[in-house]
PDB file of N, CA and C in Angstrom:
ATOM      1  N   UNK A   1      25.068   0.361   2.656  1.00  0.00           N
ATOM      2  CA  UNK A   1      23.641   0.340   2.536  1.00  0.00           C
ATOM      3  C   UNK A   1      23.198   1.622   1.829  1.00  0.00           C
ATOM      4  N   UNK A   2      22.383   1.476   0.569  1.00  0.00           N
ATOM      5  CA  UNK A   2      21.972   2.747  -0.137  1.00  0.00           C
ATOM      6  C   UNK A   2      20.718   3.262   0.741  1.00  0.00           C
ATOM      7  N   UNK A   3      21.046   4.834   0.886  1.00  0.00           N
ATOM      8  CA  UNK A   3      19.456   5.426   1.805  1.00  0.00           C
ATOM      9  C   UNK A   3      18.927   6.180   0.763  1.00  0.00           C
ATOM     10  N   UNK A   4      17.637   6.095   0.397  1.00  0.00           N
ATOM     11  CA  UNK A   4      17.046   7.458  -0.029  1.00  0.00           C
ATOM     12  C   UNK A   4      16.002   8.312   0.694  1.00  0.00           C
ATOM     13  N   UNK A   5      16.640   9.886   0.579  1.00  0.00           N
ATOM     14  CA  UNK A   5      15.960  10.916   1.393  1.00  0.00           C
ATOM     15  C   UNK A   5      15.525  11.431   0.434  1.00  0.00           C
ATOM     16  N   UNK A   6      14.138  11.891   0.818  1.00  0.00           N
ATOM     17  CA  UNK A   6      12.953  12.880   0.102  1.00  0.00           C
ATOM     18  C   UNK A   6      13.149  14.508   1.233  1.00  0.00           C
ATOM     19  N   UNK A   7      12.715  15.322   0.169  1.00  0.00           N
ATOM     20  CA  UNK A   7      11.900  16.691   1.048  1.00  0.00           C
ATOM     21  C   UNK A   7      11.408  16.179   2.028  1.00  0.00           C
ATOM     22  N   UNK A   8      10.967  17.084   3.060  1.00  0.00           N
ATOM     23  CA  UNK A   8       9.841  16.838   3.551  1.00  0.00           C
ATOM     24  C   UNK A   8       8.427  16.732   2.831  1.00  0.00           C
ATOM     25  N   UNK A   9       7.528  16.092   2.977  1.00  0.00           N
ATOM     26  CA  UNK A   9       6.002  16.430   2.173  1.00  0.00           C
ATOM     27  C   UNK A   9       5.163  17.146   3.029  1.00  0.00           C
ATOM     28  N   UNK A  10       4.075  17.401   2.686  1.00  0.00           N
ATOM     29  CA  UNK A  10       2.579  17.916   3.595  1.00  0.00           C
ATOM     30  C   UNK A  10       1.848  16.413   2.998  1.00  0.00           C
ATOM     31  N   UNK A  11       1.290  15.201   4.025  1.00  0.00           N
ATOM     32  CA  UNK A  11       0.610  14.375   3.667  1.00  0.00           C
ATOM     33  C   UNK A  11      -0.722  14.800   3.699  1.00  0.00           C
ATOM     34  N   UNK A  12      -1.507  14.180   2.318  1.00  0.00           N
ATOM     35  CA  UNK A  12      -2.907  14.749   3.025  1.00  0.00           C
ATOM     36  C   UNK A  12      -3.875  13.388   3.148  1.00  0.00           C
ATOM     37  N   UNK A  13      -3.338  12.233   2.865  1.00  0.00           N
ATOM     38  CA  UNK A  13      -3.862  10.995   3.086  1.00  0.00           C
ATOM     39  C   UNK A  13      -2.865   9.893   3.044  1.00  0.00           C
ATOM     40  N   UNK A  14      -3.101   8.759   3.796  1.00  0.00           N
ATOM     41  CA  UNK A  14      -2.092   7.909   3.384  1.00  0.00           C
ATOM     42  C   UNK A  14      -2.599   6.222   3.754  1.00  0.00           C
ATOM     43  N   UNK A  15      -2.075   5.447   2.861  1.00  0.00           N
ATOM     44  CA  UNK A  15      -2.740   4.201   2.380  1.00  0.00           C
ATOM     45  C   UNK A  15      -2.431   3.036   2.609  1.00  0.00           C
ATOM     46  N   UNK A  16      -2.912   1.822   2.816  1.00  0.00           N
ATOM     47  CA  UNK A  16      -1.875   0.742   3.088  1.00  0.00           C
ATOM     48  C   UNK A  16      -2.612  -0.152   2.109  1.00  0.00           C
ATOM     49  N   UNK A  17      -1.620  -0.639   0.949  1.00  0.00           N
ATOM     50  CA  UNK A  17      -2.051  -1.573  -0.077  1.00  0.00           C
ATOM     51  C   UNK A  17      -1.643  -2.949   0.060  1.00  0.00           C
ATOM     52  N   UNK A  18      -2.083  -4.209  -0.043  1.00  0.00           N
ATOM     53  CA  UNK A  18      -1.326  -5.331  -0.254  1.00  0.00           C
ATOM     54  C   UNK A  18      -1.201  -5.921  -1.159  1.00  0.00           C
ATOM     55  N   UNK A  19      -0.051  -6.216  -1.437  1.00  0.00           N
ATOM     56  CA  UNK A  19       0.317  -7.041  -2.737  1.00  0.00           C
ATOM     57  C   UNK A  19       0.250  -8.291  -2.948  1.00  0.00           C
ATOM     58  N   UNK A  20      -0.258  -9.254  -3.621  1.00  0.00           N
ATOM     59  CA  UNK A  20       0.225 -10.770  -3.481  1.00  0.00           C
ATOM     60  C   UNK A  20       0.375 -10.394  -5.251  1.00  0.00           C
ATOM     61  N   UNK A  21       1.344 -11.570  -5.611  1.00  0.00           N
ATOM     62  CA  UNK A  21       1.842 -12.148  -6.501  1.00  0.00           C
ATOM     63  C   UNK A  21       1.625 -10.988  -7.836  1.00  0.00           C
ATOM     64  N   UNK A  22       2.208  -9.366  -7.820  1.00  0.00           N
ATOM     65  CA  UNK A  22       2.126  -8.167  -7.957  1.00  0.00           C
ATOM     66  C   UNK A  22       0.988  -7.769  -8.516  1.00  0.00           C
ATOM     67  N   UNK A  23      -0.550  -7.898  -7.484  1.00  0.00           N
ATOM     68  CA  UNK A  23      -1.805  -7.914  -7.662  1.00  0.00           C
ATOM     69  C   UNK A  23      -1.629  -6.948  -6.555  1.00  0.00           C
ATOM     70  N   UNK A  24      -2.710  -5.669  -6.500  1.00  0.00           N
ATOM     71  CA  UNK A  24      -3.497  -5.445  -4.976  1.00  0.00           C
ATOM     72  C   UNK A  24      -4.170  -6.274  -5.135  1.00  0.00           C
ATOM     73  N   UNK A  25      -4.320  -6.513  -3.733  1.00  0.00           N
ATOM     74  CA  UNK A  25      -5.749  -7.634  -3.753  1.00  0.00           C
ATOM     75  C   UNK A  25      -6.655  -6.827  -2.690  1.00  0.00           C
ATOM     76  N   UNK A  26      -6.492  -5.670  -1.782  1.00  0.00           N
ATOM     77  CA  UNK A  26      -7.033  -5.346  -0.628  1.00  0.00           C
ATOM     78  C   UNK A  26      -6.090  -4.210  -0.559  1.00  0.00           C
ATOM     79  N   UNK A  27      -6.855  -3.302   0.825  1.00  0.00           N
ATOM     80  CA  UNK A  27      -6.082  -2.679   1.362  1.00  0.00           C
ATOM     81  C   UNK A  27      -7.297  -1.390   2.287  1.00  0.00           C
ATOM     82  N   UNK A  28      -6.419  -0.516   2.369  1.00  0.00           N
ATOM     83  CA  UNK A  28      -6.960   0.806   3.737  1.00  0.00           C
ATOM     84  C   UNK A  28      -6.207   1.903   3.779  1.00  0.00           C
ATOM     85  N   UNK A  29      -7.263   3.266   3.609  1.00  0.00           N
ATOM     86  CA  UNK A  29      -6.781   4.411   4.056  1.00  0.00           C
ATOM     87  C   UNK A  29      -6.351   4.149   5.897  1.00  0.00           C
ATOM     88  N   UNK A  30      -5.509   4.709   6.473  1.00  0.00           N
ATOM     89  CA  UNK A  30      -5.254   4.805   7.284  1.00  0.00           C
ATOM     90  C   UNK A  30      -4.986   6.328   8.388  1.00  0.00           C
ATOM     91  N   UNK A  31      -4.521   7.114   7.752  1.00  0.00           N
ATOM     92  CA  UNK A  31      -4.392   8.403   7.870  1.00  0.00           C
ATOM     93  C   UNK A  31      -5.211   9.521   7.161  1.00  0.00           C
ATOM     94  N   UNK A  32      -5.703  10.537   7.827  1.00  0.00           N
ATOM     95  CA  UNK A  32      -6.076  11.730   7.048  1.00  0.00           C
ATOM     96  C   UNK A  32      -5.614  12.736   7.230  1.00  0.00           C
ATOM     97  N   UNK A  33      -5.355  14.008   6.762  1.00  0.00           N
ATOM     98  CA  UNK A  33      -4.463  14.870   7.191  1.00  0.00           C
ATOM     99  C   UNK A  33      -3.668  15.097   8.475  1.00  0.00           C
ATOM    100  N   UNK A  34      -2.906  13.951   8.114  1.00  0.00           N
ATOM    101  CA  UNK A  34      -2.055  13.680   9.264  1.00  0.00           C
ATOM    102  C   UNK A  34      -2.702  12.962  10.623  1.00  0.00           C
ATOM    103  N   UNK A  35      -4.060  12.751  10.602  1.00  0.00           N
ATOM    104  CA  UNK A  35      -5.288  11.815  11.926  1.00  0.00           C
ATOM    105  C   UNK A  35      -5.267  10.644  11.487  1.00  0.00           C
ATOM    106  N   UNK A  36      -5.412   9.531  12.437  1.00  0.00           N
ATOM    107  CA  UNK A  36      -6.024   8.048  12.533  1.00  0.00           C
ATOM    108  C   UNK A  36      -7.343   8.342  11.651  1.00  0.00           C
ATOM    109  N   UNK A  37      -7.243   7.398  10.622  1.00  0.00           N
ATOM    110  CA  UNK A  37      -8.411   7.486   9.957  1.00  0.00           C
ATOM    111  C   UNK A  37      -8.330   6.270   9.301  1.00  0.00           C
ATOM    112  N   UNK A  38      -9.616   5.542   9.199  1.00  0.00           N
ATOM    113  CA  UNK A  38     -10.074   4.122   8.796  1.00  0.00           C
ATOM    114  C   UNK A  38     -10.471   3.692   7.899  1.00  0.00           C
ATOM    115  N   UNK A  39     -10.785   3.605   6.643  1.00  0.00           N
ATOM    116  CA  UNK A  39     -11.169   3.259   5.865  1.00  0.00           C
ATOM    117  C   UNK A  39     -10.975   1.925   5.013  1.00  0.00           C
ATOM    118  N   UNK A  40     -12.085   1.734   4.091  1.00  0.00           N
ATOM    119  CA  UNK A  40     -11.621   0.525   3.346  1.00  0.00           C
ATOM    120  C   UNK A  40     -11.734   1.475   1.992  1.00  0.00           C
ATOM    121  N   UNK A  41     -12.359   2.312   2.075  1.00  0.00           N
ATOM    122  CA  UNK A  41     -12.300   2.895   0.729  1.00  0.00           C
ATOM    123  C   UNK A  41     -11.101   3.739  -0.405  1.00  0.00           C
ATOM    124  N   UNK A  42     -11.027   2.798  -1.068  1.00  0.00           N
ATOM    125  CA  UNK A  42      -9.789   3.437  -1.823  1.00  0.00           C
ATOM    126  C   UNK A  42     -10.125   4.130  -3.076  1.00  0.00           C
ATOM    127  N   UNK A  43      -9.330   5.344  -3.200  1.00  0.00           N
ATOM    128  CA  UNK A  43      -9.309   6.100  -4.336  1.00  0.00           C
ATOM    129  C   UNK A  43      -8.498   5.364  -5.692  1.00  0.00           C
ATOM    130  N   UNK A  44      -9.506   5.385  -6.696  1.00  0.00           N
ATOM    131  CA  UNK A  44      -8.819   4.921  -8.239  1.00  0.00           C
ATOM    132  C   UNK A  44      -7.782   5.676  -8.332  1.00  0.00           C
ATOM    133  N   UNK A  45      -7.468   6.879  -8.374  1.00  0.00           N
ATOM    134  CA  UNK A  45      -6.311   7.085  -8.633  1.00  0.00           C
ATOM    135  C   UNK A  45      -5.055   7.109  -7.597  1.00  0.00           C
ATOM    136  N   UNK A  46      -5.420   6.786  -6.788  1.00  0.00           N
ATOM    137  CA  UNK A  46      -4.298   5.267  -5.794  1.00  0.00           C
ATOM    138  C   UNK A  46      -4.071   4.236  -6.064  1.00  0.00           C
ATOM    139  N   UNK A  47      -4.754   3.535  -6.518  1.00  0.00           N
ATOM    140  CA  UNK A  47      -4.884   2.423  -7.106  1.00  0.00           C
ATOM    141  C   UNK A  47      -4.129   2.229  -8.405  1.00  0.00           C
ATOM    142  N   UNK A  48      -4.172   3.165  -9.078  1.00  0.00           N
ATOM    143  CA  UNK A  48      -3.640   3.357 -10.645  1.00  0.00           C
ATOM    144  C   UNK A  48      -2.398   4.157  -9.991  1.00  0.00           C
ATOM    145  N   UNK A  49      -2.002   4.787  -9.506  1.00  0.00           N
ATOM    146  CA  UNK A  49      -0.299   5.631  -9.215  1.00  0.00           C
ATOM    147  C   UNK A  49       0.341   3.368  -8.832  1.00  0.00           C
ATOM    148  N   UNK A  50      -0.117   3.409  -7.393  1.00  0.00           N
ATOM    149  CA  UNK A  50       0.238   2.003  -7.183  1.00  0.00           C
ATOM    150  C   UNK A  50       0.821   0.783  -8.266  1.00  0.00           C
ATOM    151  N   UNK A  51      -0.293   0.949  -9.290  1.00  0.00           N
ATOM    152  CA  UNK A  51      -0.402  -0.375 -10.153  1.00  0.00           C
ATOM    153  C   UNK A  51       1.126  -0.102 -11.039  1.00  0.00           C
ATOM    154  N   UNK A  52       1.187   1.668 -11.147  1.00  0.00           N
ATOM    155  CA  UNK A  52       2.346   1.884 -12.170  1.00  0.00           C
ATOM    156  C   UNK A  52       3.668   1.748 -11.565  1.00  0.00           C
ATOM    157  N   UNK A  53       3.372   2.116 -10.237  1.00  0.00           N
ATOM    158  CA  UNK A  53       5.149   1.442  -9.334  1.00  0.00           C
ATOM    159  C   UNK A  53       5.210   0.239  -9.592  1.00  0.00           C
ATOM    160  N   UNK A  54       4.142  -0.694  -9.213  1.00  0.00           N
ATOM    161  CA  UNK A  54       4.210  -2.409  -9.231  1.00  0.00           C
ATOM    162  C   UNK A  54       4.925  -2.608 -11.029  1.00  0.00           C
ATOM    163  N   UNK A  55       4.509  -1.867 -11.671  1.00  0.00           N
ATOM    164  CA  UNK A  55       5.126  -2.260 -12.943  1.00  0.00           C
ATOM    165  C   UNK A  55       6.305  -2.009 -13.210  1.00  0.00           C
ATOM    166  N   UNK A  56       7.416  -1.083 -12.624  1.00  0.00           N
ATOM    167  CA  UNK A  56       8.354  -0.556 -12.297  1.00  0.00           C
ATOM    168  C   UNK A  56       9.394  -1.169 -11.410  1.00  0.00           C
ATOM    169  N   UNK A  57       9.006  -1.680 -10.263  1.00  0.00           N
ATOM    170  CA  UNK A  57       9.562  -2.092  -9.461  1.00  0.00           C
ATOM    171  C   UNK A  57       8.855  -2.401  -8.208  1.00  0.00           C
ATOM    172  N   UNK A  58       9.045  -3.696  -7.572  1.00  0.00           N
ATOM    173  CA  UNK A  58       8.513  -4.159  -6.093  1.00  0.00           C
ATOM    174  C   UNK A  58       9.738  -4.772  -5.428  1.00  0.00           C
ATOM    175  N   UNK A  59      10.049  -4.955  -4.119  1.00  0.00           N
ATOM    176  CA  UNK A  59      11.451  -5.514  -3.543  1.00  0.00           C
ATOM    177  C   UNK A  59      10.635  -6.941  -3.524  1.00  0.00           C
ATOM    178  N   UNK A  60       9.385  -7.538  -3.176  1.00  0.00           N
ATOM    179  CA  UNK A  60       9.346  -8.888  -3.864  1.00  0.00           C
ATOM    180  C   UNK A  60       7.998  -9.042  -4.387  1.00  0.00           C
ATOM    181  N   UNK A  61       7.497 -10.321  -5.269  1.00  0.00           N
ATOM    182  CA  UNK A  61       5.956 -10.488  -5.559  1.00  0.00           C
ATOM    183  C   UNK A  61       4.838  -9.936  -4.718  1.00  0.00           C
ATOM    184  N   UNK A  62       5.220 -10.534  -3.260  1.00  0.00           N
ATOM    185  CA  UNK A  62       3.997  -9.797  -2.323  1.00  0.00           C
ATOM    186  C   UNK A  62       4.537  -9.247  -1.463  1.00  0.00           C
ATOM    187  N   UNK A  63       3.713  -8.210  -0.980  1.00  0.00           N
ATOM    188  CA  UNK A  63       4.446  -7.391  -0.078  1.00  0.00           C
ATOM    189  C   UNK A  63       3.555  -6.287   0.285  1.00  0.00           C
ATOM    190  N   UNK A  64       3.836  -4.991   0.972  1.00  0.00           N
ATOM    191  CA  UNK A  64       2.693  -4.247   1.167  1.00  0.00           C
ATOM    192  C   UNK A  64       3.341  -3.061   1.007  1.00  0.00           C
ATOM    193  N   UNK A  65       2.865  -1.894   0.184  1.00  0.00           N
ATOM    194  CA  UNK A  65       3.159  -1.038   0.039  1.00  0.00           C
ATOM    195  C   UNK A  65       2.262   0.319   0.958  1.00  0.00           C
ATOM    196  N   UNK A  66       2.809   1.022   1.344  1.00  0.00           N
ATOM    197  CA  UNK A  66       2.364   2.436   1.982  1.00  0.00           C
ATOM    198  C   UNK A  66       2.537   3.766   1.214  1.00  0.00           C
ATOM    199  N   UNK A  67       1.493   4.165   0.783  1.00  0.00           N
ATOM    200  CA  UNK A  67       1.457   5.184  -0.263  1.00  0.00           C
ATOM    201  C   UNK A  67       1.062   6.719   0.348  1.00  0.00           C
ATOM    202  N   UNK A  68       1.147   7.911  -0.029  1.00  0.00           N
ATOM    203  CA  UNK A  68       0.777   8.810   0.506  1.00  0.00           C
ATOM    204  C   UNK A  68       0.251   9.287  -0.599  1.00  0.00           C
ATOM    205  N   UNK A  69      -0.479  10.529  -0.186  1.00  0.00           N
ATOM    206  CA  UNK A  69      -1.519  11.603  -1.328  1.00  0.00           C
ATOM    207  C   UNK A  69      -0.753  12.907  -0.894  1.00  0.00           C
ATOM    208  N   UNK A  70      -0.218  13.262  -1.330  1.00  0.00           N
ATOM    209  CA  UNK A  70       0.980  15.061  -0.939  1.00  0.00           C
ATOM    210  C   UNK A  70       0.315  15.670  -1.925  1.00  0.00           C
ATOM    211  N   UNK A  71       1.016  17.223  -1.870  1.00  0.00           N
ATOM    212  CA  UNK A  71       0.499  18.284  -2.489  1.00  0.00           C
ATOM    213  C   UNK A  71       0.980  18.236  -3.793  1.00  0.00           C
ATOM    214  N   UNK A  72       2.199  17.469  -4.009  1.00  0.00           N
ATOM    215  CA  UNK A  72       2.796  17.125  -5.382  1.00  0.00           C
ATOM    216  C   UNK A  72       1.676  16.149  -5.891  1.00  0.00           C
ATOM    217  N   UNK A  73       1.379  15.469  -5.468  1.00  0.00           N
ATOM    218  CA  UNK A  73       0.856  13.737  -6.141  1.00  0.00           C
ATOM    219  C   UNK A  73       1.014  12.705  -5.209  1.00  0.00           C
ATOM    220  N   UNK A  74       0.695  11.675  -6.418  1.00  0.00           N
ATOM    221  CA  UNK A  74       1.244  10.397  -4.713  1.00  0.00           C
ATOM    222  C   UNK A  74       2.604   9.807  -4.938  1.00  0.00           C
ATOM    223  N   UNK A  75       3.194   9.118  -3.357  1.00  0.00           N
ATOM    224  CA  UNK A  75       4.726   9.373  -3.218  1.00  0.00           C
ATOM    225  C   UNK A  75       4.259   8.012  -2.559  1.00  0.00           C
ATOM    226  N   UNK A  76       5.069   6.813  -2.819  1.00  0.00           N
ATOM    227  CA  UNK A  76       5.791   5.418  -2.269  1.00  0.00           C
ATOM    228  C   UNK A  76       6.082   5.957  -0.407  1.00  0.00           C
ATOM    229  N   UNK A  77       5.350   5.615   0.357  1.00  0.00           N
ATOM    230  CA  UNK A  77       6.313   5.951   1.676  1.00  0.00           C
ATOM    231  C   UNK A  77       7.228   4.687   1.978  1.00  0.00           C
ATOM    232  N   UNK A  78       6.478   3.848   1.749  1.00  0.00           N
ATOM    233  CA  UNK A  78       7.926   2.386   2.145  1.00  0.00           C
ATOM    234  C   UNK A  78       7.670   1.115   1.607  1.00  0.00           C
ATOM    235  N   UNK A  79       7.952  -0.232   1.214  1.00  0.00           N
ATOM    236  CA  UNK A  79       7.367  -1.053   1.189  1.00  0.00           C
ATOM    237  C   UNK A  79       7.660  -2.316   2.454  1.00  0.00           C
ATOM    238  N   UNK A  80       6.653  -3.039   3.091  1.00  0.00           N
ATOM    239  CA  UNK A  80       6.855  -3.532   4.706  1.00  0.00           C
ATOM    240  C   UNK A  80       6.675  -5.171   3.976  1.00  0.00           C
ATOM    241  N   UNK A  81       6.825  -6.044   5.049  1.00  0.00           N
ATOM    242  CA  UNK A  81       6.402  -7.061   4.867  1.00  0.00           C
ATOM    243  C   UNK A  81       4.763  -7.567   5.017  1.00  0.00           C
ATOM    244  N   UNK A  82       4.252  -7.842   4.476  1.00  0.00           N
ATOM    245  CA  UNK A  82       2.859  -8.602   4.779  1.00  0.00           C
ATOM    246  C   UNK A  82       3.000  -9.336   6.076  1.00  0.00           C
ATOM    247  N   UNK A  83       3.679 -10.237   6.761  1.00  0.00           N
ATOM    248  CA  UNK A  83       3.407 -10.706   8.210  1.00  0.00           C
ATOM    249  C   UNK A  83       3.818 -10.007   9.148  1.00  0.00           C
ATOM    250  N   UNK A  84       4.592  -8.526   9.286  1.00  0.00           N
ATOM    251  CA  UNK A  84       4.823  -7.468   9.974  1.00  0.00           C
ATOM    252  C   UNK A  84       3.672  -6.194   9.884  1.00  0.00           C
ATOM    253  N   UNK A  85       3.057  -6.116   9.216  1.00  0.00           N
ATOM    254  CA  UNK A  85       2.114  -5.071   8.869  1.00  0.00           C
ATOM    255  C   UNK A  85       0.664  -5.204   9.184  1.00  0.00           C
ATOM    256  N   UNK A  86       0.904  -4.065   9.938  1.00  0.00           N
ATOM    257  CA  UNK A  86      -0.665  -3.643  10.604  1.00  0.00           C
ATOM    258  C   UNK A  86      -2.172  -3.659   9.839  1.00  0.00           C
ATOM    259  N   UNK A  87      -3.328  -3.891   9.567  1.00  0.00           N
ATOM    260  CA  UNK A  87      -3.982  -4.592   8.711  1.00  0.00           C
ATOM    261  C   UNK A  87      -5.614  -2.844   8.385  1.00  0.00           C
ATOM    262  N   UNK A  88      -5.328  -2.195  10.079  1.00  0.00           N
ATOM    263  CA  UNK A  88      -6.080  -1.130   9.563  1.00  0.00           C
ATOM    264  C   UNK A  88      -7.892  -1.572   9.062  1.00  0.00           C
ATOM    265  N   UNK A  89      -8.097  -1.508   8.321  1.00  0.00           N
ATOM    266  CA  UNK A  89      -9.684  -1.127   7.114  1.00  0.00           C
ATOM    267  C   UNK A  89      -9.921  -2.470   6.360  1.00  0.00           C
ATOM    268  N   UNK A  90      -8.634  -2.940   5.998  1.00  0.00           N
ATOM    269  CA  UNK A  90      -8.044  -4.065   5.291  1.00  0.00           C
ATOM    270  C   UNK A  90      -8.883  -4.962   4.977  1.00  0.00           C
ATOM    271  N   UNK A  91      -9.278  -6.071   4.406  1.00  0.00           N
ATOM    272  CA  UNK A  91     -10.426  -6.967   3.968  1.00  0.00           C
ATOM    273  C   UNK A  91      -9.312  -8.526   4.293  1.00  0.00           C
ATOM    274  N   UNK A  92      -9.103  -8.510   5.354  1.00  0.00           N
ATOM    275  CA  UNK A  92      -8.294  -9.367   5.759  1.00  0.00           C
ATOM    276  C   UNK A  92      -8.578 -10.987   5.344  1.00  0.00           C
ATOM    277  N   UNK A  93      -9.818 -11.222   4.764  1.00  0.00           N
ATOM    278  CA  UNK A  93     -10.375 -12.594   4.498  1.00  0.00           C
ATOM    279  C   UNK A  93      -9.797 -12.484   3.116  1.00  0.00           C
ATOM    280  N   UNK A  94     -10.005 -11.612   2.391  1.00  0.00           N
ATOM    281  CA  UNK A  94      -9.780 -11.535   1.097  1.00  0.00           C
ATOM    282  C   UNK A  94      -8.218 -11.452   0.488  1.00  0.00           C
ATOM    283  N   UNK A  95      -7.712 -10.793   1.279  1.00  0.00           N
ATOM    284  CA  UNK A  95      -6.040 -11.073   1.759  1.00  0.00           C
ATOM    285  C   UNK A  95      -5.908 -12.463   1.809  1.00  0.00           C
ATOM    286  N   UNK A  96      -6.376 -13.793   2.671  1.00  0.00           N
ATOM    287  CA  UNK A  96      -6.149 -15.093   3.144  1.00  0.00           C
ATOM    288  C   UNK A  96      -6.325 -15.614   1.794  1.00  0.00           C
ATOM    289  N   UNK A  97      -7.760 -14.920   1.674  1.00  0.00           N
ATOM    290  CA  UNK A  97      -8.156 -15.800   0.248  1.00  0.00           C
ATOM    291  C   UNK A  97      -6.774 -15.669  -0.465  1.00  0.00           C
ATOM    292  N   UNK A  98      -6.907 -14.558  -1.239  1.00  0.00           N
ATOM    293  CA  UNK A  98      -5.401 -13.989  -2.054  1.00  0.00           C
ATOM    294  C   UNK A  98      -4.300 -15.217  -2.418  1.00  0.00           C
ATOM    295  N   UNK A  99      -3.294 -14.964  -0.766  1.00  0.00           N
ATOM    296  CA  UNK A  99      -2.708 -16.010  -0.628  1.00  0.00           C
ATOM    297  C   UNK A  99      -2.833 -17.131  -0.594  1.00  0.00           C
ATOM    298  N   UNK A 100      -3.929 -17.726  -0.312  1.00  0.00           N
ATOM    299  CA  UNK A 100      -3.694 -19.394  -0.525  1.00  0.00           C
ATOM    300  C   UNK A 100      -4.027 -19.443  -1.903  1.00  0.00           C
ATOM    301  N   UNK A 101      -4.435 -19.018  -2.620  1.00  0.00           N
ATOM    302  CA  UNK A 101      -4.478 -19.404  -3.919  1.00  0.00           C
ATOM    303  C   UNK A 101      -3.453 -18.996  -4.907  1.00  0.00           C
ATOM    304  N   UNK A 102      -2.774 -18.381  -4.522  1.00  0.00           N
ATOM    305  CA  UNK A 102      -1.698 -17.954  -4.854  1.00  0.00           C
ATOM    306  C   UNK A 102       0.027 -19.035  -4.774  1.00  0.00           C
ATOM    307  N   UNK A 103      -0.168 -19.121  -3.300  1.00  0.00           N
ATOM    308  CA  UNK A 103       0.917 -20.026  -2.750  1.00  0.00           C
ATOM    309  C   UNK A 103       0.135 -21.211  -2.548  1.00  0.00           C
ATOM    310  N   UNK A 104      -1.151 -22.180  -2.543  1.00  0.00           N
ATOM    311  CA  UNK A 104      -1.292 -23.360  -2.435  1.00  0.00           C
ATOM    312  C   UNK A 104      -2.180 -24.120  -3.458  1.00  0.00           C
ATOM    313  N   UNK A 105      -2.568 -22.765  -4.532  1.00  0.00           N
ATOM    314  CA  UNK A 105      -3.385 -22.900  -5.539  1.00  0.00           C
ATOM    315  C   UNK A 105      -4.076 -24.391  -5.643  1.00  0.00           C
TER     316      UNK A 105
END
């Protein structure tokens, strides 16, 4: 099994995006310097670091990625499954929407 280890970081925000069919369609700040923190509001340039991994590489079409804001820039923390993952700030209708039109178009 290949592992990859990073430094440690200093997080100073961190994000939960969802993917359907390698779209965000939704998502939520979740963390703030290191605190429970809620949001639906996402920063464009989260959004745009995000869009350039999705162009790079995703482990599948949909999926949910967890992003951080560090003192370097922003850093990939993992990518989870969409029916395992906690939903947070999330626009969860718009997520449903997402998918069925996606998978039942």
């Amino acid at each position: 099994m290949e592992v990859l280890i990073a430094p440690l970081q200093i997080i100073l925000k961190e994000y939960r995006l969802f993917i359907v069919k390698h779209s965000i369609v939704t998502g939520s700040v979740y963390k703030l310097a290191g605190k429970p923190y809620v949001s639906d509001l996402l920063d464009e340039a989260a959004l745009q670091y995000a869009e350039s991994i999705i162009q790079q590489w995703l482990p599948s079409e949909s999926c949910v990625m967890d992003l951080a804001l560090t003192e370097q820039g922003y850093k990939v923390i993992e990518f989870n499954n969409i029916n395992s993952s906690g939903f947070y700030a999330t626009n969860v209708a718009k997520l449903i929407q997402a998918l069925e039109y996606a998978y039942n178009g």
